[in-house]
PDB file of N, CA and C in Angstrom:
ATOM      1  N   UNK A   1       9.999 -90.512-130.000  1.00  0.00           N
ATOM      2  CA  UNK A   1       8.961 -89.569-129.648  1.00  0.00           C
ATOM      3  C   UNK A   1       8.633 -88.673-130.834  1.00  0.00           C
ATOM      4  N   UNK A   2       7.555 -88.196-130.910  1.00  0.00           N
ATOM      5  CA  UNK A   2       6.768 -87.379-131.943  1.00  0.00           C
ATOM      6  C   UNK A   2       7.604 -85.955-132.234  1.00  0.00           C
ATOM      7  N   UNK A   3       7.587 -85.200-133.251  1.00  0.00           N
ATOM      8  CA  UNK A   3       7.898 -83.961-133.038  1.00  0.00           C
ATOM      9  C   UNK A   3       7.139 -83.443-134.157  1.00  0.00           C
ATOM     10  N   UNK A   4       6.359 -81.685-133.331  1.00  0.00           N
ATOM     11  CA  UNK A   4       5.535 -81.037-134.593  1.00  0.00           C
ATOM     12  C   UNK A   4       6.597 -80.157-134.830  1.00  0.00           C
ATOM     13  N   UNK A   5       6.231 -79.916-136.663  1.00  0.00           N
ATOM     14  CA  UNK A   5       7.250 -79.296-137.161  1.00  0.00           C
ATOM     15  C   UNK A   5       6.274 -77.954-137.749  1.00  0.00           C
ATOM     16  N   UNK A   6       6.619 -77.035-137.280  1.00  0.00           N
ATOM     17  CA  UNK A   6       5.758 -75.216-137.636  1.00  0.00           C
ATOM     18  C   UNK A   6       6.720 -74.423-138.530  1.00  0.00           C
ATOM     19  N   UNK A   7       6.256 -74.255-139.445  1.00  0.00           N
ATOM     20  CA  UNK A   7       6.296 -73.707-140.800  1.00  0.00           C
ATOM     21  C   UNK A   7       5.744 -71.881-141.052  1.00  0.00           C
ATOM     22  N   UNK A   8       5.851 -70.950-140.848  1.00  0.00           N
ATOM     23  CA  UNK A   8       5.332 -69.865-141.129  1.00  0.00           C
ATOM     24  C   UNK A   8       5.751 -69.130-142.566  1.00  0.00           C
ATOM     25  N   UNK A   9       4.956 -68.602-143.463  1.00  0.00           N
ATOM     26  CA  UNK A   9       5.464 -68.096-144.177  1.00  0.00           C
ATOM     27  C   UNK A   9       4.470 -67.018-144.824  1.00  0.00           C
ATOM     28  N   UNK A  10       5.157 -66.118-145.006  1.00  0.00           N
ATOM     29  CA  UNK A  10       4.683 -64.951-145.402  1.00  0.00           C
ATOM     30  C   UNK A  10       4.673 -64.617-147.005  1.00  0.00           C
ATOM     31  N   UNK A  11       3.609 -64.251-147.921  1.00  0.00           N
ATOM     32  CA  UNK A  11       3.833 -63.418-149.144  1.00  0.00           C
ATOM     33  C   UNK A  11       2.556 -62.963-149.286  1.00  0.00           C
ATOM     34  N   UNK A  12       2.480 -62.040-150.530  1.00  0.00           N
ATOM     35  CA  UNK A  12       1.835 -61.137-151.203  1.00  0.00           C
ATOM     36  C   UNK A  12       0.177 -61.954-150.802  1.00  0.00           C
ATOM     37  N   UNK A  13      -0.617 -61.232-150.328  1.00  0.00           N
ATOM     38  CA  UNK A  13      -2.068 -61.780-150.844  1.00  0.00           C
ATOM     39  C   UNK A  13      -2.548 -62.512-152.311  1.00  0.00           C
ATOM     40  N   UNK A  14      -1.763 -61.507-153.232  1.00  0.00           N
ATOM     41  CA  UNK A  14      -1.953 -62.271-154.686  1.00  0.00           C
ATOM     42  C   UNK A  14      -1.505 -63.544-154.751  1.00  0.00           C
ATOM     43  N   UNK A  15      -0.395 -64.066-154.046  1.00  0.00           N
ATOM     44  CA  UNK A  15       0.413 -65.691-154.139  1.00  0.00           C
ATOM     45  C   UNK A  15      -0.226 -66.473-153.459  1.00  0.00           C
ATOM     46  N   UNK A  16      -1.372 -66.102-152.239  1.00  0.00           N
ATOM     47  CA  UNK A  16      -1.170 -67.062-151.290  1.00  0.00           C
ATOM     48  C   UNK A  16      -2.447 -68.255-152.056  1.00  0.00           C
ATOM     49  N   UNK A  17      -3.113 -68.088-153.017  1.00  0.00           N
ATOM     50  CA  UNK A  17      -3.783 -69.377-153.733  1.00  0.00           C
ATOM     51  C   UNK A  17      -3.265 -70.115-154.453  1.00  0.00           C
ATOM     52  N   UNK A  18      -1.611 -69.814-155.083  1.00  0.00           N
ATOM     53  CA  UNK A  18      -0.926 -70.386-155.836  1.00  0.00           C
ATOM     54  C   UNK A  18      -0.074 -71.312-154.477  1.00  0.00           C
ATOM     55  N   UNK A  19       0.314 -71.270-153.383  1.00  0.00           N
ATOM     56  CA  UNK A  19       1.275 -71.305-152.652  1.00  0.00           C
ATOM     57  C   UNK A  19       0.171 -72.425-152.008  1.00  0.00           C
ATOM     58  N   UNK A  20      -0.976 -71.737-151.789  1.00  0.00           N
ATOM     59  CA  UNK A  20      -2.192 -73.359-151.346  1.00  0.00           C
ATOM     60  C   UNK A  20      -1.979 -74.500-151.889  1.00  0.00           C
ATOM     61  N   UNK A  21      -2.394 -74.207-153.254  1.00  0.00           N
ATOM     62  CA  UNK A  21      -2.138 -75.306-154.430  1.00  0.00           C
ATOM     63  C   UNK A  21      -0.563 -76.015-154.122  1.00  0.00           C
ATOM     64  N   UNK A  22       0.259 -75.325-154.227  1.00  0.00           N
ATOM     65  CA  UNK A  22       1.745 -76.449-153.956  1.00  0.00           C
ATOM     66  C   UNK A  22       1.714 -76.561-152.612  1.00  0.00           C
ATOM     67  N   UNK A  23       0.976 -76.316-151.675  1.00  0.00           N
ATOM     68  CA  UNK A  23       0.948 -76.864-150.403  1.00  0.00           C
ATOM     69  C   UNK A  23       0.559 -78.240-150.196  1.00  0.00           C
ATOM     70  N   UNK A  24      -0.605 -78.202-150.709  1.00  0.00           N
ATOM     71  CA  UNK A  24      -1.792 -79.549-151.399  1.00  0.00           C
ATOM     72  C   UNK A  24      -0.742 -80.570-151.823  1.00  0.00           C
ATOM     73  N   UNK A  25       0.135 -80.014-152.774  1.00  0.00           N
ATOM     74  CA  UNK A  25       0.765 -81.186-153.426  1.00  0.00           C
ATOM     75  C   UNK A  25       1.770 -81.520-152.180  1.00  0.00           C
ATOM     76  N   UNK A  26       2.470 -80.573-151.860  1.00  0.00           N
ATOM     77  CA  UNK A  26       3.872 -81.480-151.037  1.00  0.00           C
ATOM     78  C   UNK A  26       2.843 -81.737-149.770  1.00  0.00           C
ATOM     79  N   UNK A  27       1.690 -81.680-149.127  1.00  0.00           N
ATOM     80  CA  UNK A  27       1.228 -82.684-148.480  1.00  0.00           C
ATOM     81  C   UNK A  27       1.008 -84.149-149.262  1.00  0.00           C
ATOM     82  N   UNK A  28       0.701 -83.990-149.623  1.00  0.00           N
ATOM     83  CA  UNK A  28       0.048 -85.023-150.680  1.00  0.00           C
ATOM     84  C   UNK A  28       1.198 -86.092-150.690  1.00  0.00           C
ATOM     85  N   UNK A  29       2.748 -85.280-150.996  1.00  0.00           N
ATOM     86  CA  UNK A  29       3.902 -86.318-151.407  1.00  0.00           C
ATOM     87  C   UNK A  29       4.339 -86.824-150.140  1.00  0.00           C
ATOM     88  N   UNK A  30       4.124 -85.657-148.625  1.00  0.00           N
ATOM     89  CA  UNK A  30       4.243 -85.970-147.499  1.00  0.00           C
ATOM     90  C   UNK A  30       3.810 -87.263-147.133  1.00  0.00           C
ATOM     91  N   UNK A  31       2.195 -87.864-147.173  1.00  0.00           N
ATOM     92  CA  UNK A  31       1.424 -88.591-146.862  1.00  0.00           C
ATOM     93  C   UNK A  31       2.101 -90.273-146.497  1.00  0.00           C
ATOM     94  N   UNK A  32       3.178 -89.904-148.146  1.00  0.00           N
ATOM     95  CA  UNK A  32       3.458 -91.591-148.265  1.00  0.00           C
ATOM     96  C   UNK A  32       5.616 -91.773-147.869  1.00  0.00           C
ATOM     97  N   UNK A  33       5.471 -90.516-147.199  1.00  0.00           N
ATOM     98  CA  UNK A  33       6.846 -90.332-146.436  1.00  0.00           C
ATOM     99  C   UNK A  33       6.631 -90.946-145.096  1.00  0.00           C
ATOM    100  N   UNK A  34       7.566 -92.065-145.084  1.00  0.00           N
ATOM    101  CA  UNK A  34       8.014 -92.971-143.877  1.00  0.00           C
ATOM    102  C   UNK A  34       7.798 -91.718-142.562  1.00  0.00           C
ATOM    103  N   UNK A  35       7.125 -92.320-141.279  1.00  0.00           N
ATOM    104  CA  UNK A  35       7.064 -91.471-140.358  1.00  0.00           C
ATOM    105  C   UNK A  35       6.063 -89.805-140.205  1.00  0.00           C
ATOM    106  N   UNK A  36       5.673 -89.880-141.280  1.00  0.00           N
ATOM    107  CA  UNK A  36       4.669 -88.406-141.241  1.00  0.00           C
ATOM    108  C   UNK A  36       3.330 -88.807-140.894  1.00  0.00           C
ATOM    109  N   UNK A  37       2.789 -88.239-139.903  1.00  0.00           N
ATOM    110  CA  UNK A  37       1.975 -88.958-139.100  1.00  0.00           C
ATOM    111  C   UNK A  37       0.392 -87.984-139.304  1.00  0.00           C
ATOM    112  N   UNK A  38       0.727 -86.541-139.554  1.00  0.00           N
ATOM    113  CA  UNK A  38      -0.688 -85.628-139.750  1.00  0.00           C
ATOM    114  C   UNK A  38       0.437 -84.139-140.195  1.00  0.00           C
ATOM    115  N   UNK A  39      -0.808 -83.523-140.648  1.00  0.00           N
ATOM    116  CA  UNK A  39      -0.543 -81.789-140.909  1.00  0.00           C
ATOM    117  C   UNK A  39      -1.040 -81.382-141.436  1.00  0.00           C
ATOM    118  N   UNK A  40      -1.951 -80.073-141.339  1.00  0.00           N
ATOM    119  CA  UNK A  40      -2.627 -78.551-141.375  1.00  0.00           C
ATOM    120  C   UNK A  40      -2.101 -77.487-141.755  1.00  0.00           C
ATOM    121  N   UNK A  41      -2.735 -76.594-142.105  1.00  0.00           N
ATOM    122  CA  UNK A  41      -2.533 -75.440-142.285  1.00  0.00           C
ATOM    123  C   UNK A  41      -3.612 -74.067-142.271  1.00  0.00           C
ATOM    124  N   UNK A  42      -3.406 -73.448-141.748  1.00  0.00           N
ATOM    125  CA  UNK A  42      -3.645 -72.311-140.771  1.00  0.00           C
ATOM    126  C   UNK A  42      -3.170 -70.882-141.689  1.00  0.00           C
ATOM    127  N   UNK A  43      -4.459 -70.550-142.187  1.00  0.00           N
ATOM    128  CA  UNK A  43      -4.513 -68.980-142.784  1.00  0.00           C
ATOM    129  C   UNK A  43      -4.348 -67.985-141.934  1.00  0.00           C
ATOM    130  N   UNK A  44      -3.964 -66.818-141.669  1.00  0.00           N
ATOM    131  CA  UNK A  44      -4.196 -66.128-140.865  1.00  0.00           C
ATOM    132  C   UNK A  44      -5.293 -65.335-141.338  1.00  0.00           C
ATOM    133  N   UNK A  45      -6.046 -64.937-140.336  1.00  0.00           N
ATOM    134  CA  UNK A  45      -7.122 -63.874-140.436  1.00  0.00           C
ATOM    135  C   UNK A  45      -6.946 -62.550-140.215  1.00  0.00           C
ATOM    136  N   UNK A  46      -5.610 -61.912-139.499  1.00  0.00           N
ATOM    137  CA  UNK A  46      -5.462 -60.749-139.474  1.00  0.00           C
ATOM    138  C   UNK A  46      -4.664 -60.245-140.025  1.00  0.00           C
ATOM    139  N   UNK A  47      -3.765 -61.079-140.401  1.00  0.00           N
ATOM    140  CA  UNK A  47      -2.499 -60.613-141.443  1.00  0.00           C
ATOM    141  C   UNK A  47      -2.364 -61.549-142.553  1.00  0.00           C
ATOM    142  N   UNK A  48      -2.884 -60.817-143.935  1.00  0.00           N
ATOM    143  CA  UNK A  48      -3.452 -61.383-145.189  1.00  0.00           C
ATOM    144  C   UNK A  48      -1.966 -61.677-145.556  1.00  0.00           C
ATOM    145  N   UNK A  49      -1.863 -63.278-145.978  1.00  0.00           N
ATOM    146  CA  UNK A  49      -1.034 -63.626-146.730  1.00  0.00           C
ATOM    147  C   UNK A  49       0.165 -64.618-146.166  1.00  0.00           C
ATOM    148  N   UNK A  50      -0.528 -64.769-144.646  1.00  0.00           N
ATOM    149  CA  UNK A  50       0.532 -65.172-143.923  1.00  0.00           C
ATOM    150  C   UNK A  50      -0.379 -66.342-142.835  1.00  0.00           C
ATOM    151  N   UNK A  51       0.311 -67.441-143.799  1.00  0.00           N
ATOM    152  CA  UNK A  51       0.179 -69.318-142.691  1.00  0.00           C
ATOM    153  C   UNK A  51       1.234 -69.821-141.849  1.00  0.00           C
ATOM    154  N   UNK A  52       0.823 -70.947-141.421  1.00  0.00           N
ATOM    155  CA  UNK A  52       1.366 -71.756-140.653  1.00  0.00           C
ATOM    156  C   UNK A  52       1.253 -73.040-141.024  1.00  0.00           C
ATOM    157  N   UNK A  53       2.007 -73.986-141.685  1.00  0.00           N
ATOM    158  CA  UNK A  53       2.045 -74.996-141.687  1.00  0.00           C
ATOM    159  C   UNK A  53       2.161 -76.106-140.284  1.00  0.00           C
ATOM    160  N   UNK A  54       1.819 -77.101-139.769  1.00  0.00           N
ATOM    161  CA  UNK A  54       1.894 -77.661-138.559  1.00  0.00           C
ATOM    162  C   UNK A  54       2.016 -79.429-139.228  1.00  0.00           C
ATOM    163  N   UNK A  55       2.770 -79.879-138.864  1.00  0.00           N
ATOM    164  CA  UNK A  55       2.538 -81.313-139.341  1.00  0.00           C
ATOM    165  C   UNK A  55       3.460 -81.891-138.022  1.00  0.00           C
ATOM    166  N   UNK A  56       2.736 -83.504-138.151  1.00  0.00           N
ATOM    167  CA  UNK A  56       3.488 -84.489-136.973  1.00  0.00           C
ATOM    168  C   UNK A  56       4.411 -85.383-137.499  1.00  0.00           C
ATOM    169  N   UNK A  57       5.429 -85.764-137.084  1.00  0.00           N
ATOM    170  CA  UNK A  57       6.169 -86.740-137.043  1.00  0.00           C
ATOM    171  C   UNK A  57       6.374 -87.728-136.135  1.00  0.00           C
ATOM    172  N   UNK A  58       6.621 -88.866-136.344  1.00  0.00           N
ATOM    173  CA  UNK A  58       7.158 -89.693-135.486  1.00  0.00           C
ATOM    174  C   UNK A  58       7.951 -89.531-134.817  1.00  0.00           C
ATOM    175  N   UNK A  59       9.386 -88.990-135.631  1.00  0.00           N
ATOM    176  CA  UNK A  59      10.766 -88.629-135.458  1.00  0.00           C
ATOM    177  C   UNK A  59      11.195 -87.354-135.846  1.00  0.00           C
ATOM    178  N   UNK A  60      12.406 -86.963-135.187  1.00  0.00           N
ATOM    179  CA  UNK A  60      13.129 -85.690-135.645  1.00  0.00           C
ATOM    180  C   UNK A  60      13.670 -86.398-136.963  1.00  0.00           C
ATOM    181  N   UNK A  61      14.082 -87.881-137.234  1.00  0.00           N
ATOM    182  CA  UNK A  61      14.809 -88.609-138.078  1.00  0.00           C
ATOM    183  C   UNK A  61      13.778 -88.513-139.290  1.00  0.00           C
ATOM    184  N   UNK A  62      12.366 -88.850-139.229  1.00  0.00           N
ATOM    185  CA  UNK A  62      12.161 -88.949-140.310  1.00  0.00           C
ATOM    186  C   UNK A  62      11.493 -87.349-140.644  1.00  0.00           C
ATOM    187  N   UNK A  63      11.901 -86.771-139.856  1.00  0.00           N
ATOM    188  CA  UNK A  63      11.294 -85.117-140.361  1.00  0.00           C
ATOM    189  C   UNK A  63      12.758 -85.184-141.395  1.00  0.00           C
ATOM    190  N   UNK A  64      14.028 -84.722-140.790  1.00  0.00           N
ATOM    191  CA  UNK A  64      15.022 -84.735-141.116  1.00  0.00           C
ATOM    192  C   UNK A  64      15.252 -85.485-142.593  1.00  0.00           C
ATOM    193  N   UNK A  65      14.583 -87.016-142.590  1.00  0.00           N
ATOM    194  CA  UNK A  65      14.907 -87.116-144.183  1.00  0.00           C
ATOM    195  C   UNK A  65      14.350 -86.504-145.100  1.00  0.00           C
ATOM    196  N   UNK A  66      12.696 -86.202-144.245  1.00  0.00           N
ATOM    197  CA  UNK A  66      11.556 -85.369-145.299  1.00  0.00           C
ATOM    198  C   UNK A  66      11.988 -84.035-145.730  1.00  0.00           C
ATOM    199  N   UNK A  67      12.795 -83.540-144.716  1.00  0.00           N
ATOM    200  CA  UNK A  67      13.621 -82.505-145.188  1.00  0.00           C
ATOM    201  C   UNK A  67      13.884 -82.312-146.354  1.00  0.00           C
ATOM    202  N   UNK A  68      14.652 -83.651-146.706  1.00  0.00           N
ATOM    203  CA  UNK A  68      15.794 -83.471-147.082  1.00  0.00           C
ATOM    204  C   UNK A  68      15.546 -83.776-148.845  1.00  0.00           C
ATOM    205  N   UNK A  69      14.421 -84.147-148.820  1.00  0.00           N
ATOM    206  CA  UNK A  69      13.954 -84.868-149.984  1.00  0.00           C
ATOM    207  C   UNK A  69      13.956 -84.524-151.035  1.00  0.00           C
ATOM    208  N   UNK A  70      14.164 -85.026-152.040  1.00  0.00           N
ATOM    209  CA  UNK A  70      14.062 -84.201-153.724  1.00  0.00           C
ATOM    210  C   UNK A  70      12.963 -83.703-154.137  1.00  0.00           C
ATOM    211  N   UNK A  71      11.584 -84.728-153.753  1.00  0.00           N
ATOM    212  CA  UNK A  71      10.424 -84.217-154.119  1.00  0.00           C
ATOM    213  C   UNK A  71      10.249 -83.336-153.327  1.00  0.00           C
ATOM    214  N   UNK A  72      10.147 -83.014-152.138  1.00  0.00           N
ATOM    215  CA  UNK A  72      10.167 -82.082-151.119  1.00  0.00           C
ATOM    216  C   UNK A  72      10.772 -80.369-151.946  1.00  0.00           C
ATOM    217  N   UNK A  73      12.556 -80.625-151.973  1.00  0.00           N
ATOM    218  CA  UNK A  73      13.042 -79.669-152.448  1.00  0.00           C
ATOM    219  C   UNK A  73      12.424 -79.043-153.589  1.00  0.00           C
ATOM    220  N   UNK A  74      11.929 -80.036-154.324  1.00  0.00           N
ATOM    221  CA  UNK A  74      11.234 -79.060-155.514  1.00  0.00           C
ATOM    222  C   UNK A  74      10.170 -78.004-155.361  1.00  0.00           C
ATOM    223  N   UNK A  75       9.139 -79.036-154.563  1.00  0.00           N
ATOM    224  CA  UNK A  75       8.047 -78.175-154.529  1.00  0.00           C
ATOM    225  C   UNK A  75       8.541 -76.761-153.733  1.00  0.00           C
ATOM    226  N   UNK A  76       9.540 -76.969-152.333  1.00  0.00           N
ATOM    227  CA  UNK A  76       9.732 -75.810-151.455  1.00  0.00           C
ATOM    228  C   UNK A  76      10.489 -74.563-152.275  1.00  0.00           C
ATOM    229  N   UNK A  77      10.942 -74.635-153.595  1.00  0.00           N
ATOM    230  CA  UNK A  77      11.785 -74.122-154.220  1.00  0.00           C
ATOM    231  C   UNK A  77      10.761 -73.200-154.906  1.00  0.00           C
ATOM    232  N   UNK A  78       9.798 -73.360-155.164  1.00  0.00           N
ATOM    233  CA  UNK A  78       8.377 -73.239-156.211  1.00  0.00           C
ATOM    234  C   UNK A  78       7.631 -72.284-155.235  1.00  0.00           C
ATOM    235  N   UNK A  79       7.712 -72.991-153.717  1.00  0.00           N
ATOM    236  CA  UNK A  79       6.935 -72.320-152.644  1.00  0.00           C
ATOM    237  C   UNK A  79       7.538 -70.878-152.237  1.00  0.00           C
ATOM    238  N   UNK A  80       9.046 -71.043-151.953  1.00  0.00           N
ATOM    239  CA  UNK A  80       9.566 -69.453-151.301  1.00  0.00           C
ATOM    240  C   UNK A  80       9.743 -68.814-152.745  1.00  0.00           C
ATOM    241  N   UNK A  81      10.164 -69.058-154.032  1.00  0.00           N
ATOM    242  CA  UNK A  81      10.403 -68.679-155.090  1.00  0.00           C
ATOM    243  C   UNK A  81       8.490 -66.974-154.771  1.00  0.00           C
ATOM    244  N   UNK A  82       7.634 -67.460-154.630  1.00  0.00           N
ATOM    245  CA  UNK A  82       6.239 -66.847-154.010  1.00  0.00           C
ATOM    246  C   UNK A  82       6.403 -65.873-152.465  1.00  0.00           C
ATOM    247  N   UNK A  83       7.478 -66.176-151.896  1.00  0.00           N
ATOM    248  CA  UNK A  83       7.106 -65.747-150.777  1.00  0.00           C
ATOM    249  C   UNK A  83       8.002 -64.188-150.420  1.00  0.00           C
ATOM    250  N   UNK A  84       7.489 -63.568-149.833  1.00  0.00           N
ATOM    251  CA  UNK A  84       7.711 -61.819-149.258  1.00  0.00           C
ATOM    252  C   UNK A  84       8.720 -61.713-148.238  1.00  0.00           C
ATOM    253  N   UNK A  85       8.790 -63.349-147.731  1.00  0.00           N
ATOM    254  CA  UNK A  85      10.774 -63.011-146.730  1.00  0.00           C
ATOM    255  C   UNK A  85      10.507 -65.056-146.402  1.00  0.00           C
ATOM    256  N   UNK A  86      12.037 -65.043-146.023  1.00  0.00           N
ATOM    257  CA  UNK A  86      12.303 -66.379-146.335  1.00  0.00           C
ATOM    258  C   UNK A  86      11.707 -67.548-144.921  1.00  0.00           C
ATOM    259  N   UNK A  87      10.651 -68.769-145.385  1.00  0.00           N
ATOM    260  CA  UNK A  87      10.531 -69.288-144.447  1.00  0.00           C
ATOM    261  C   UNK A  87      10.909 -69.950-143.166  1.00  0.00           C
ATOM    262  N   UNK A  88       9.818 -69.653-141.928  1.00  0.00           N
ATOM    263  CA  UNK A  88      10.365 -69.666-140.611  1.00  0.00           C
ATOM    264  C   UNK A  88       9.999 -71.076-139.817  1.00  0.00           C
ATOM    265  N   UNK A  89      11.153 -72.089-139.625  1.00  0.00           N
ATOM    266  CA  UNK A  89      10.680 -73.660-139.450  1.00  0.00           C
ATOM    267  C   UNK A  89      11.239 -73.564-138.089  1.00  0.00           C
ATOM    268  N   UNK A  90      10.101 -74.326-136.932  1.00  0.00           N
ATOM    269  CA  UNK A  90      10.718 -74.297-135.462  1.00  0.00           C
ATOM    270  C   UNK A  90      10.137 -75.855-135.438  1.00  0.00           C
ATOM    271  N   UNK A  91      11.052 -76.488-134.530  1.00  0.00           N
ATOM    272  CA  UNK A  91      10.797 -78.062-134.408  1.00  0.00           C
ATOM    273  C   UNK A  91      10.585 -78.394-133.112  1.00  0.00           C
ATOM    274  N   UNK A  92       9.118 -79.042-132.344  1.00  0.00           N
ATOM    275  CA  UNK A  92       9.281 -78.969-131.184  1.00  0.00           C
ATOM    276  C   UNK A  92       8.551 -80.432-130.800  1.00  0.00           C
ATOM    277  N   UNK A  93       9.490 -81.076-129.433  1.00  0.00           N
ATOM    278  CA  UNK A  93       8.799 -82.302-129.198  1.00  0.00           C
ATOM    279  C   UNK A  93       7.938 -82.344-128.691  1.00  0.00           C
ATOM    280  N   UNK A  94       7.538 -83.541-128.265  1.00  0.00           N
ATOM    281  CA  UNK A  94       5.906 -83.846-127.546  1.00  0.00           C
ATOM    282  C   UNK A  94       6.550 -83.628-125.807  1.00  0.00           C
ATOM    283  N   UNK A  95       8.277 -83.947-125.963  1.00  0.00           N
ATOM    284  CA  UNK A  95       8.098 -84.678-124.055  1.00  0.00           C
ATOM    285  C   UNK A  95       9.381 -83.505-124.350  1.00  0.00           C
ATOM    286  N   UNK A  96      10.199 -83.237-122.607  1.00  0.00           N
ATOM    287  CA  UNK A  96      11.318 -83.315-122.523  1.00  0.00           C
ATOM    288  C   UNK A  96      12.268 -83.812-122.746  1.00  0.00           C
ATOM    289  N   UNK A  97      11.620 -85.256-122.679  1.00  0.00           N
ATOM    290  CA  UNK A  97      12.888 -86.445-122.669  1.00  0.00           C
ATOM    291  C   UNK A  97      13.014 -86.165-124.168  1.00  0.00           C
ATOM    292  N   UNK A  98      12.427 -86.525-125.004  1.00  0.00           N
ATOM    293  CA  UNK A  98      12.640 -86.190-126.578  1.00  0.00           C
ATOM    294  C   UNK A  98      13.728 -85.204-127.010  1.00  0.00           C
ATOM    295  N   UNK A  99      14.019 -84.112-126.285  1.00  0.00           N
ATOM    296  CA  UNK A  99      15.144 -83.220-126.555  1.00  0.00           C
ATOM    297  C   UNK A  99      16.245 -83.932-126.397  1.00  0.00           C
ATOM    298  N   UNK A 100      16.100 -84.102-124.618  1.00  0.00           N
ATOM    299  CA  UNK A 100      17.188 -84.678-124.133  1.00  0.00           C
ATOM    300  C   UNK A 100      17.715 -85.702-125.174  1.00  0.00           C
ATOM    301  N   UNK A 101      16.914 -86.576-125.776  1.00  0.00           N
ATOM    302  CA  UNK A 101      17.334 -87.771-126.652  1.00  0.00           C
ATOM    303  C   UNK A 101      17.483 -87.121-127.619  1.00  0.00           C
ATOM    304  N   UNK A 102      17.162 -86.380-128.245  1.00  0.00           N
ATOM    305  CA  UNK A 102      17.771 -85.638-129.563  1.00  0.00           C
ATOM    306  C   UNK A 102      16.729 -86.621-130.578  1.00  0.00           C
ATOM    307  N   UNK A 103      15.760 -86.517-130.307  1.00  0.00           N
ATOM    308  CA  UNK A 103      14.801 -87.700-130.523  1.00  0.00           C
ATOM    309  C   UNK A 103      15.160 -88.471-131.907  1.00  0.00           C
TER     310      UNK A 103
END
Protein backbone atom coordinates (compact mmCIF):
# COMPACT_ATOMS: atom_id res chain seq x y z
CA UNK A 1 0.00 0.00 0.00
CA UNK A 2 0.97 3.65 -0.79
CA UNK A 3 2.26 5.95 1.90
CA UNK A 4 2.45 10.01 1.70
CA UNK A 5 5.41 11.18 3.25
CA UNK A 6 4.95 15.27 4.74
CA UNK A 7 7.93 17.14 5.14
CA UNK A 8 7.59 20.70 6.88
CA UNK A 9 10.28 22.95 7.21
CA UNK A 10 10.86 26.17 8.35
CA UNK A 11 13.75 29.03 7.63
CA UNK A 12 14.59 32.56 7.11
CA UNK A 13 12.59 34.18 4.09
CA UNK A 14 16.11 34.99 2.69
CA UNK A 15 16.85 30.89 2.27
CA UNK A 16 13.67 29.82 1.13
CA UNK A 17 14.84 30.35 -2.93
CA UNK A 18 18.04 28.65 -2.24
CA UNK A 19 16.21 25.67 -0.35
CA UNK A 20 13.63 25.66 -3.71
CA UNK A 21 16.52 25.17 -5.87
CA UNK A 22 17.87 21.94 -3.77
CA UNK A 23 14.36 20.92 -3.53
CA UNK A 24 14.19 20.77 -7.49
CA UNK A 25 17.23 18.75 -7.39
CA UNK A 26 16.47 15.98 -4.70
CA UNK A 27 13.08 15.74 -6.55
CA UNK A 28 14.67 15.36 -9.56
CA UNK A 29 17.09 12.43 -7.95
CA UNK A 30 13.72 11.22 -6.31
CA UNK A 31 12.05 10.64 -9.79
CA UNK A 32 14.37 7.67 -10.75
CA UNK A 33 14.15 6.10 -7.02
CA UNK A 34 12.52 2.61 -7.16
CA UNK A 35 8.87 3.13 -5.79
CA UNK A 36 8.43 7.10 -5.72
CA UNK A 37 5.36 7.51 -7.30
CA UNK A 38 4.58 11.75 -7.18
CA UNK A 39 5.47 14.95 -4.92
CA UNK A 40 4.79 18.73 -4.40
CA UNK A 41 5.47 21.33 -2.57
CA UNK A 42 3.45 23.83 -0.85
CA UNK A 43 4.69 27.50 0.11
CA UNK A 44 2.95 28.84 2.77
CA UNK A 45 1.15 32.07 2.34
CA UNK A 46 0.84 33.17 5.82
CA UNK A 47 3.91 32.24 7.38
CA UNK A 48 6.89 33.42 5.09
CA UNK A 49 9.46 30.85 4.84
CA UNK A 50 7.72 27.88 5.76
CA UNK A 51 6.69 24.54 3.18
CA UNK A 52 5.52 21.36 3.03
CA UNK A 53 6.93 18.87 1.08
CA UNK A 54 4.21 15.92 0.18
CA UNK A 55 5.40 13.05 -2.00
CA UNK A 56 3.87 9.34 -2.70
CA UNK A 57 5.24 6.14 -2.32
CA UNK A 58 4.44 2.83 -3.09
CA UNK A 59 5.95 1.58 0.12
CA UNK A 60 6.99 2.52 3.62
CA UNK A 61 10.08 0.15 2.15
CA UNK A 62 10.93 2.13 -0.58
CA UNK A 63 10.38 5.53 1.30
CA UNK A 64 12.68 3.95 3.92
CA UNK A 65 15.51 3.22 1.36
CA UNK A 66 14.93 6.81 -0.17
CA UNK A 67 15.58 7.76 3.17
CA UNK A 68 18.29 6.41 3.48
CA UNK A 69 20.16 7.35 0.42
CA UNK A 70 23.52 9.01 -0.20
CA UNK A 71 22.27 11.20 -2.86
CA UNK A 72 19.35 11.98 -0.74
CA UNK A 73 21.67 12.60 2.43
CA UNK A 74 23.59 15.09 0.65
CA UNK A 75 21.26 17.25 -0.69
CA UNK A 76 19.11 17.07 2.95
CA UNK A 77 22.40 18.08 4.65
CA UNK A 78 22.63 21.34 2.25
CA UNK A 79 18.75 21.69 2.92
CA UNK A 80 18.55 21.92 7.03
CA UNK A 81 22.27 23.26 6.98
CA UNK A 82 19.36 26.66 5.60
CA UNK A 83 16.79 25.95 7.90
CA UNK A 84 15.47 28.08 11.34
CA UNK A 85 14.62 24.61 13.45
CA UNK A 86 15.13 21.07 12.43
CA UNK A 87 12.82 19.26 9.87
CA UNK A 88 9.33 17.82 10.67
CA UNK A 89 8.65 14.24 8.63
CA UNK A 90 5.13 12.44 9.44
CA UNK A 91 4.43 9.20 7.35
CA UNK A 92 0.93 8.33 6.68
CA UNK A 93 -0.88 5.44 4.77
CA UNK A 94 -3.55 5.37 2.24
CA UNK A 95 -5.66 2.36 4.28
CA UNK A 96 -5.70 1.06 7.87
CA UNK A 97 -4.70 -2.15 6.87
CA UNK A 98 -1.32 -0.54 5.69
CA UNK A 99 -0.40 0.28 9.37
CA UNK A 100 -1.59 -2.78 10.57
CA UNK A 101 0.90 -4.38 7.90
CA UNK A 102 3.58 -2.06 8.72
CA UNK A 103 3.25 -1.62 5.02
Amino acid sequence: MAVKIIIERSMSPDNQAEVAELLMDLRAKAMHHLGYVSGETLFSVDRAGTHLVISTWDSLREWKDWEKDTNRMAIVSKIEALLSAPSKVAVFATTPRSIAEGV
